[in-house]
Protein backbone atom coordinates (compact mmCIF):
# COMPACT_ATOMS: atom_id res chain seq x y z
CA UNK A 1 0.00 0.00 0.00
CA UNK A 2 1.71 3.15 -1.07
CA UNK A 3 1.86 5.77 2.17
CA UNK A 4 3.72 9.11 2.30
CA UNK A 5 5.72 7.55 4.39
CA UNK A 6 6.67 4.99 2.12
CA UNK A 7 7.57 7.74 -0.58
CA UNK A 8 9.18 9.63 2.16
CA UNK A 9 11.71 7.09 3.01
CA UNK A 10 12.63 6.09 -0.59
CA UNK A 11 12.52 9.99 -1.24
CA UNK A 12 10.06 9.91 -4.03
CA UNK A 13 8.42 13.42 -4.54
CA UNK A 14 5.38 12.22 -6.49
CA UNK A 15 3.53 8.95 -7.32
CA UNK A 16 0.57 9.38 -9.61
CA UNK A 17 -2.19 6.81 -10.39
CA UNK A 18 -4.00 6.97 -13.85
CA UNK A 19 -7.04 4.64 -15.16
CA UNK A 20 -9.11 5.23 -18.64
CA UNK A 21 -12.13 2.61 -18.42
CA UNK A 22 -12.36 2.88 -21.97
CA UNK A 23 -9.00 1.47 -23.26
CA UNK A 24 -8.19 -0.57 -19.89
CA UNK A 25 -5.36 2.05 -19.14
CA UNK A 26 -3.85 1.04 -15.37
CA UNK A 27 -0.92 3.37 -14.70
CA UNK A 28 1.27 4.46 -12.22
CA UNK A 29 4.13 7.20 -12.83
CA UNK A 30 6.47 7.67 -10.12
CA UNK A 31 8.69 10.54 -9.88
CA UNK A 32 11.54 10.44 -7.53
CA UNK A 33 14.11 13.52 -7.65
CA UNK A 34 14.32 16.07 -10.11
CA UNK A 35 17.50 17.81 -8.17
CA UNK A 36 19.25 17.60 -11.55
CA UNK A 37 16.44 18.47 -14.33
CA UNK A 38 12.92 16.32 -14.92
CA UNK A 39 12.31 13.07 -14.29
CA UNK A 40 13.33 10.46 -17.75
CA UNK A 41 12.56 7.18 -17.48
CA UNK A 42 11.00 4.43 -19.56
CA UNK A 43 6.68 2.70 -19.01
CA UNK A 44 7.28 -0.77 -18.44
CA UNK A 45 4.23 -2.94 -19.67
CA UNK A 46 3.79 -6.18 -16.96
CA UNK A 47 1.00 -8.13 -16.18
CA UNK A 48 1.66 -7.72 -12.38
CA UNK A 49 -0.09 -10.40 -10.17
CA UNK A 50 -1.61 -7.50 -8.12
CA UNK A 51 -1.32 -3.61 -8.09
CA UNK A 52 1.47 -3.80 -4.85
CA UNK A 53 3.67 -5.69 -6.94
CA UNK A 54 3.17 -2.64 -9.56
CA UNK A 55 3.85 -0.23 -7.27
CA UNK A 56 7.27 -1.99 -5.49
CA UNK A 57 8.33 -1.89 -8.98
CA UNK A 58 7.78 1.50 -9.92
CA UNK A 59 9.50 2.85 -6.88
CA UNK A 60 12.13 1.05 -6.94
CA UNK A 61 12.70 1.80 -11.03
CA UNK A 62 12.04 5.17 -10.62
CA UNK A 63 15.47 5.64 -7.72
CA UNK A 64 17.66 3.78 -9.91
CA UNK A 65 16.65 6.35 -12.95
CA UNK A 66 17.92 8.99 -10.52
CA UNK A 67 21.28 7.31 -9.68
CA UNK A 68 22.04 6.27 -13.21
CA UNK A 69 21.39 9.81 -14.45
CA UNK A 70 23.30 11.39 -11.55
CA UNK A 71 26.19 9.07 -12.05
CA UNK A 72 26.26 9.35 -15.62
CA UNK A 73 26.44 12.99 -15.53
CA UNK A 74 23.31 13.90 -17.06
CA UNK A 75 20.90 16.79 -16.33
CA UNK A 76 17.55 14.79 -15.16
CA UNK A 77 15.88 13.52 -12.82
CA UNK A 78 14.34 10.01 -12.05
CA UNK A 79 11.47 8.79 -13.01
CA UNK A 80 9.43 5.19 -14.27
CA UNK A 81 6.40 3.92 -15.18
CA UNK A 82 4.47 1.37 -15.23
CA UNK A 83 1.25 -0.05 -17.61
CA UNK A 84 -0.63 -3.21 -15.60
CA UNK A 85 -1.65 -5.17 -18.86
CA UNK A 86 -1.17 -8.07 -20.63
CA UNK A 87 1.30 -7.40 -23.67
CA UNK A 88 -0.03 -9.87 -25.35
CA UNK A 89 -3.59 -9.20 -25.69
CA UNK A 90 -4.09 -5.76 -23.90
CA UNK A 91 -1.68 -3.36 -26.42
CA UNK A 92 -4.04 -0.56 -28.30
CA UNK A 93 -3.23 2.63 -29.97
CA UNK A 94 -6.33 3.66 -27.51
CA UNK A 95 -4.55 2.82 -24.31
CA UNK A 96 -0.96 4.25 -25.55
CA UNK A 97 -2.63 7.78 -26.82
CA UNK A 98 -4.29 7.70 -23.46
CA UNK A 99 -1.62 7.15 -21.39
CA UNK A 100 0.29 9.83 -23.64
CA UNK A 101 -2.48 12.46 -22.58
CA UNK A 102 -1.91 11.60 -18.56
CA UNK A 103 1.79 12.20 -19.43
CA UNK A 104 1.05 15.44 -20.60
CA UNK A 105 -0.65 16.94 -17.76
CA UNK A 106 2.34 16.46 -15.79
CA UNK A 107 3.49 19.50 -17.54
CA UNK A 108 6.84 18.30 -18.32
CA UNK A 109 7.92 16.65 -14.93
CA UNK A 110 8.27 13.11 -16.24
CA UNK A 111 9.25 12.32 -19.68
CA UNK A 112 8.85 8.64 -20.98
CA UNK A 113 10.71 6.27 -23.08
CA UNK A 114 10.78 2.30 -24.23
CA UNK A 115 11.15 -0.31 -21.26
CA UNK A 116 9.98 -3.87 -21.10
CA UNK A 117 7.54 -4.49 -23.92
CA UNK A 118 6.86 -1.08 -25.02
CA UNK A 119 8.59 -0.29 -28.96
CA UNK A 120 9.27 2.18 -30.89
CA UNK A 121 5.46 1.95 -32.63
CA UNK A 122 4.13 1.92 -28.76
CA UNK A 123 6.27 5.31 -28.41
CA UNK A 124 4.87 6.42 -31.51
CA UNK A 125 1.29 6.55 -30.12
CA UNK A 126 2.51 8.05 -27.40
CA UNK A 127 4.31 11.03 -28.64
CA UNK A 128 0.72 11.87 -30.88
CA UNK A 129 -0.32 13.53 -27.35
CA UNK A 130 2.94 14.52 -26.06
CA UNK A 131 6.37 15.76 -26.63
CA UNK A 132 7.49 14.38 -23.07
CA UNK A 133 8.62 11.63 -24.96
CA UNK A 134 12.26 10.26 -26.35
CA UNK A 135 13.08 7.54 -28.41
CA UNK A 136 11.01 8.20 -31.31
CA UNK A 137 11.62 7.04 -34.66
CA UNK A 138 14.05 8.51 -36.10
CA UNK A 139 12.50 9.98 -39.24
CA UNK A 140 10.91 11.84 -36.42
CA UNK A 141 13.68 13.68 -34.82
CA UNK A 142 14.39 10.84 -32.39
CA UNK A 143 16.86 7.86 -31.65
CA UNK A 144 14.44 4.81 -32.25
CA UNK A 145 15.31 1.63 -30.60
CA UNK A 146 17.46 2.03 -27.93
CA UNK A 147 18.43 -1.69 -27.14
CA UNK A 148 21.95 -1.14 -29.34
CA UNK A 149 22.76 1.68 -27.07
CA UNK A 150 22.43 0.00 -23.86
CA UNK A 151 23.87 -3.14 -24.96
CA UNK A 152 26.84 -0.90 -25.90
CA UNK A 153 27.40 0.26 -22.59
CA UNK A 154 26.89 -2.56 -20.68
CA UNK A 155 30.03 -3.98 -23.09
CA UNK A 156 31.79 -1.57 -21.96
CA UNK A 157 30.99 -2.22 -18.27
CA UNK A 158 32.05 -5.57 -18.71
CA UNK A 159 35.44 -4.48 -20.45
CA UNK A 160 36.03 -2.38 -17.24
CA UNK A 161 35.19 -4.93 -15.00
CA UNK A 162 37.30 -7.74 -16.93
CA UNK A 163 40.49 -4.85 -16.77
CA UNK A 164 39.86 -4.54 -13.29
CA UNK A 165 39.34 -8.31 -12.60
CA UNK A 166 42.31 -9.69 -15.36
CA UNK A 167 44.76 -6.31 -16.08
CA UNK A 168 43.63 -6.58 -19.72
CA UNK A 169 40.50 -5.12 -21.86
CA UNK A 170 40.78 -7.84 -24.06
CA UNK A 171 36.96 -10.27 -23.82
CA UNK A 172 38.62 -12.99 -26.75
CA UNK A 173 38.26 -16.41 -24.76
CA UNK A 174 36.42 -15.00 -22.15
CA UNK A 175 33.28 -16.70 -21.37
CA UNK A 176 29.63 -14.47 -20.35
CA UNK A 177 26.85 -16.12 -19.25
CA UNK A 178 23.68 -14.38 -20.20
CA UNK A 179 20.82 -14.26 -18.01
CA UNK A 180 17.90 -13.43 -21.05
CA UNK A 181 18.46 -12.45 -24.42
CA UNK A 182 15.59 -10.31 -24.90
CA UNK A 183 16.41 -7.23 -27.40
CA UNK A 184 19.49 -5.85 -24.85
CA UNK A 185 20.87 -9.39 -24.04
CA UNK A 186 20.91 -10.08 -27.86
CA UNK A 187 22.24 -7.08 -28.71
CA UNK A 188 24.88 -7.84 -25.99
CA UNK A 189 25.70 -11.37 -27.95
CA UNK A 190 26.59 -9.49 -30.77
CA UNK A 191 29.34 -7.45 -29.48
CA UNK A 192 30.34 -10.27 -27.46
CA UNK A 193 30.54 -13.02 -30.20
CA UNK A 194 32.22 -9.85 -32.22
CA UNK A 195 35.04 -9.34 -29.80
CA UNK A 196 35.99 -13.51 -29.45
CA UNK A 197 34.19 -14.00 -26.01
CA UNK A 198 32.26 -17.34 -25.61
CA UNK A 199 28.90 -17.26 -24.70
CA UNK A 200 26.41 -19.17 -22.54
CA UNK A 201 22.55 -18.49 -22.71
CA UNK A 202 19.35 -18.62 -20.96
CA UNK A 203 16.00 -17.26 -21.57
CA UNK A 204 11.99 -18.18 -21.61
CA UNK A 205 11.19 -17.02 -24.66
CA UNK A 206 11.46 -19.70 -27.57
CA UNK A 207 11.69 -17.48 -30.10
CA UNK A 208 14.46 -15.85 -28.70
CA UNK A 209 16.01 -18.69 -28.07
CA UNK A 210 15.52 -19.37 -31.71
CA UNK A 211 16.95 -16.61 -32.97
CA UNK A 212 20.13 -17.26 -30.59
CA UNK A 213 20.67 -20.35 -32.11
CA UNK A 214 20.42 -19.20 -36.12
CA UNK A 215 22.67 -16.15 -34.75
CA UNK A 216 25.36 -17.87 -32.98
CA UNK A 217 25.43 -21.46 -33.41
CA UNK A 218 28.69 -22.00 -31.15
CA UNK A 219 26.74 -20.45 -28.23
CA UNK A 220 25.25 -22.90 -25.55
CA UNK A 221 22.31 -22.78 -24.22
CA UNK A 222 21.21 -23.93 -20.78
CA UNK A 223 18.29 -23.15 -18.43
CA UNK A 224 17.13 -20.93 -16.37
CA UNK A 225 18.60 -22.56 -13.31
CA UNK A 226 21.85 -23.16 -15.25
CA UNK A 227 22.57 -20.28 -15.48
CA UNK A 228 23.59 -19.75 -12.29
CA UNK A 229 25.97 -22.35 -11.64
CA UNK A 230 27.42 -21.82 -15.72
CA UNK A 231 31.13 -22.00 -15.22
CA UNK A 232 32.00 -18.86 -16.90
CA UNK A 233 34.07 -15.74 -16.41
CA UNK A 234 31.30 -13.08 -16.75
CA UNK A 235 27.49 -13.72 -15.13
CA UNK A 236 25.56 -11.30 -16.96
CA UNK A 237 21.78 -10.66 -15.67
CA UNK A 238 19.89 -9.11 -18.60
CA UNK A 239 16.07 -10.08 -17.65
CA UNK A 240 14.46 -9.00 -14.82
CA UNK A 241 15.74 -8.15 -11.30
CA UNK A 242 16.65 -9.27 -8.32
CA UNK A 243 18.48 -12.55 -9.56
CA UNK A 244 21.45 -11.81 -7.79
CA UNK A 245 20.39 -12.80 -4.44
CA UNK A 246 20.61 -15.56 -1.30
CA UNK A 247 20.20 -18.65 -3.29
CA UNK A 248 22.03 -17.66 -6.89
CA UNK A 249 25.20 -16.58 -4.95
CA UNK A 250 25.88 -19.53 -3.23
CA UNK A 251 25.71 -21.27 -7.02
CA UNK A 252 27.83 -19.00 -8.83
CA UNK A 253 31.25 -19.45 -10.49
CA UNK A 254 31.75 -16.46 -11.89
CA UNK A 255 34.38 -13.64 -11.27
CA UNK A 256 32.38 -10.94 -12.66
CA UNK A 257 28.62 -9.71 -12.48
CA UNK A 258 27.93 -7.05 -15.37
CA UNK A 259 24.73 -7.05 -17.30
CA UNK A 260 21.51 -4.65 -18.28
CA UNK A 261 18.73 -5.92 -16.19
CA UNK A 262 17.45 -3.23 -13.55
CA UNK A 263 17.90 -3.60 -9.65
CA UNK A 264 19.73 -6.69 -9.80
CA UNK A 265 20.82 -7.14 -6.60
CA UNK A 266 17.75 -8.57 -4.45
CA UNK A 267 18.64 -6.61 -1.66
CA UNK A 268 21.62 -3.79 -1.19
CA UNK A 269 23.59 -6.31 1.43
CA UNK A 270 23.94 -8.57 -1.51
CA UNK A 271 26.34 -6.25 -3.04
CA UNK A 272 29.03 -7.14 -0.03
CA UNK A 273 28.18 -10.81 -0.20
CA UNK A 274 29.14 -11.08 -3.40
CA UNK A 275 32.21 -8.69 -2.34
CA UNK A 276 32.92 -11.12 0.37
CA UNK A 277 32.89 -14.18 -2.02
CA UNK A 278 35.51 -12.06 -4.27
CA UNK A 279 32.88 -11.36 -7.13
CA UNK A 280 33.22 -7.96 -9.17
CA UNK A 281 29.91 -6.33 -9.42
CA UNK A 282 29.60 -3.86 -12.29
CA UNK A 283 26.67 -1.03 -10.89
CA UNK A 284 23.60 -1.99 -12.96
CA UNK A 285 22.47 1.62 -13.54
CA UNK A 286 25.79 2.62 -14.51
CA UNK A 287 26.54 0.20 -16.83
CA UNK A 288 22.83 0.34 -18.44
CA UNK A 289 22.69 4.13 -18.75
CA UNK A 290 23.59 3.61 -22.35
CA UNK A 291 19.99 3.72 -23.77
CA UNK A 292 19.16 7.11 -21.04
CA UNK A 293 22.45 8.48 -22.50
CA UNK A 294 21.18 7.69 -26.23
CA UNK A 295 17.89 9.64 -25.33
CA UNK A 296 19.13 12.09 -23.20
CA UNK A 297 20.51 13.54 -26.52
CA UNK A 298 17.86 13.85 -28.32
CA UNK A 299 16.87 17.57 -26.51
CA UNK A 300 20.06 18.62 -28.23
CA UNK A 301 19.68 16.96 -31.49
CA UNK A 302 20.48 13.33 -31.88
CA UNK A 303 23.31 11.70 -33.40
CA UNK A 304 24.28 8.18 -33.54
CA UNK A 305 28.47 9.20 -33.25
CA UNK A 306 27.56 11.76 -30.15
CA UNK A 307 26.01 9.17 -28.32
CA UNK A 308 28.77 6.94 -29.21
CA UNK A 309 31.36 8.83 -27.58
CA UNK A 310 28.99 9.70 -24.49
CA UNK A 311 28.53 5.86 -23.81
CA UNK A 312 31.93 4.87 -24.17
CA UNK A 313 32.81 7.13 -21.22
CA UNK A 314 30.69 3.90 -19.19
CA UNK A 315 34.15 2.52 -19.20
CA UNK A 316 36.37 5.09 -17.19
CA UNK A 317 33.40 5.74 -14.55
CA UNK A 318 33.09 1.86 -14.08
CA UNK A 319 36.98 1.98 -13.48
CA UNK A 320 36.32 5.04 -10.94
CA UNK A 321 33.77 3.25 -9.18
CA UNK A 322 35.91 0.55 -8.46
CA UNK A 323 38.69 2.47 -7.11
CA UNK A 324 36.27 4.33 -4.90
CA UNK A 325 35.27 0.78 -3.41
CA UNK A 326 38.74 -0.31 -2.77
CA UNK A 327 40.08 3.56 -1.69
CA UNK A 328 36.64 3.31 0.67
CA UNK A 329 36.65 -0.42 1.40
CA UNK A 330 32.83 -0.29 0.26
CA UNK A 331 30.80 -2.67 -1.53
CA UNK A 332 30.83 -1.38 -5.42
CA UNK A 333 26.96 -0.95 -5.45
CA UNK A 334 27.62 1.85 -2.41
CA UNK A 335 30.06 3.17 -3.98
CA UNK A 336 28.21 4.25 -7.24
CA UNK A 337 25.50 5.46 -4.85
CA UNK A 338 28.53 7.60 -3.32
CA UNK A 339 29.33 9.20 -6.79
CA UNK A 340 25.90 9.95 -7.54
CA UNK A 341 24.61 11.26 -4.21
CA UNK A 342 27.75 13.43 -4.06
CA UNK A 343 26.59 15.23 -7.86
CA UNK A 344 23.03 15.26 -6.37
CA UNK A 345 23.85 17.34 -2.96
CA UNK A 346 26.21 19.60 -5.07
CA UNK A 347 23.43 20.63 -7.40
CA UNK A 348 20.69 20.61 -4.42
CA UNK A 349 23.09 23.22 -2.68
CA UNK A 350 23.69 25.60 -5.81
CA UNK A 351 19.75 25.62 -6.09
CA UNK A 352 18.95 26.34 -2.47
CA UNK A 353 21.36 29.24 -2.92
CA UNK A 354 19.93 30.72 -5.74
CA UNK A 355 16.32 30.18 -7.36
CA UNK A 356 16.65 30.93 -10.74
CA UNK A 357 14.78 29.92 -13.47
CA UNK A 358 16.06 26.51 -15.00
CA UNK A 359 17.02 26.49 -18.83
CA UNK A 360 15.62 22.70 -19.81
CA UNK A 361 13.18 22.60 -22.02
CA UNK A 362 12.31 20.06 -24.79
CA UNK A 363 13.92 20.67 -28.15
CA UNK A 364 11.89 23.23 -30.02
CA UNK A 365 9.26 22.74 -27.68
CA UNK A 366 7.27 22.32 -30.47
CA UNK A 367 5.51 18.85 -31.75
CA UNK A 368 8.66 17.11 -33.62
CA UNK A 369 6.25 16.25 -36.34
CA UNK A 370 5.63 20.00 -37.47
């Protein structure tokens, strides 16, 4: 049951509920800090088993947005939501349009992008009520698909972490283990199979598994509890959360944790158990920011080789991170919180001294279409 109290202690400053009866439109947007600009942050489509499960989700989404923004050096905030639907039956250009007209009234506050089984056409609805929107098509000013761009960075998370773990950048005859190859994970496989790493797969989906095996015959595939125990230099979680947690730890055999799936640690103490057990953990939402960085440039004019060059700074800050951890002797998940809490308190302080008026607007502020 959501509380101000609840939103108090995970310092959210707004949690809005939205239904429309007449497309089956069951929203929440949650807003969490917009220190550094206005909240950016994807709507995640789930068929939730019950609205609390929604809501824990949401919350929890909408933090990490602010971290990976803050720690990626980007001017926003952090924000997520959520549609309660079935993505297989309950997807409408009603229900999109809708939810693009709740957006809207926000005035600006939260500005959405793809997540979990929304696309590019979902976004497309979308942005016909609003231009708090990124990752349009981009015949339409935008980015498009943004999966390439996070799989990027999480590649070069995992080069950090592999330097930090082996002295060398080098992934040929390495071996990653990924944990869902959904559009990210297979976008991941690419680069992977690309730079001579060896890969080992799970996932639910059979056509993905499908298309894993026409892609890259050589890779193995194993299931979903396999995964776990996969001997393998790299365990990289690119489904849902929480996977790193009690029960997987004890199983794994990897050296490194690095992958695109949000919140992945179950709970924060699991970031110095798997410390403890001499596993490097790559932040998630440092590592993942690559599709927010992709976005984040469209309010200045998109360009595939800018956000090229942003993401592939992912691979000094993942090399900070670390240091701060061993300079601090901190788990590595507190000490990205430390480099983005730091950049949020700096900014917080330079506002309370001086209210001016802020600068960020949406490009043009005018309807990208026109």
């Amino acid at each position: 049951m959501l509380t101000l109290e609840k939103m108090y202690s995970m310092g959210h400053e707004q949690v809005v509920y939205f239904q429309d009866k007449s497309c089956g439109l069951k929203a929440i947007i949650a807003i969490h800090d917009t220190t550094l600009g206005p909240a950016l942050g994807g709507t995640r489509l789930w068929q939730y088993a019950n609205e609390e499960d929604a809501l824990i989700d949401v919350l929890r989404l909408s933090k990490g947005m602010t971290y990976k923004a803050a720690v990626s050096g980007l001017n926003l905030g952090g924000g997520k939501a959520v549609i309660i639907a079935d993505p297989k039956k309950d997807k409408s250009e009603a229900l999109f349009r809708s939810f693009g007209r709740f957006i809207e009234s926000l005035n600006g506050r939260y500005i959405t992008a793809e997540d979990v089984n929304t696309s590019v056409d979902d976004i497309e609805h979308i942005f016909a009520e609003t231009n708090y929107v990124t990752g349009v098509a981009q015949q339409y000013g935008g980015s498009g698909n943004p999966a390439p761009y996070t799989a990027l960075g999480v590649f070069r998370g995992i080069e950090a972490s592999v330097t930090n773990a082996f002295g060398t950048r080098s992934l040929k005859g390495r071996s990653v283990a990924i944990q869902g190859v959904g559009s990210v994970g297979f976008e991941l496989s690419k680069l992977l199979n690309e730079a001579g790493a060896s890969i080992v797969y799970t996932d639910i989906n059979e056509r993905g598994i499908q298309k894993m095996k026409e892609s890259f015959p050589n890779a193995k595939f194993v299931s979903s509890n396999e995964i776990f125990s996969a001997a393998c230099d790299v365990y990289a979680p690119c489904a849902l959360g929480a996977s790193v947690n009690d029960e997987t730890i004890s199983m794994m055999k990897c050296k490194i944790i690095a992958g695109a799936a949000n919140n992945q640690l179950k709970e924060d103490r699991h970031g110095a158990i798997v410390k403890e057990k001499g596993i490097i953990y790559a932040p998630d939402y440092l590592i993942n920011a690559g599709g927010l960085m992709n976005v984040s440039i469209e309010f200045e004019g998109w360009a595939d080789s800018k956000s090229r060059r942003m993401i592939d700074t992912i691979y000094d800050k993942t090399l900070e991170v670390f240091k701060i951890s061993d300079e601090q002797n901190i788990p590595v998940n507190r000490a990205a919180d430390v480099m983005a809490e730091k950049r949020i308190e700096s900014i917080r302080n330079i506002k309370n001294a001086y209210l001016g008026k802020t600068n960020f607007r949406m490009p043009g502020q005018k309807n990208r279409r026109g």
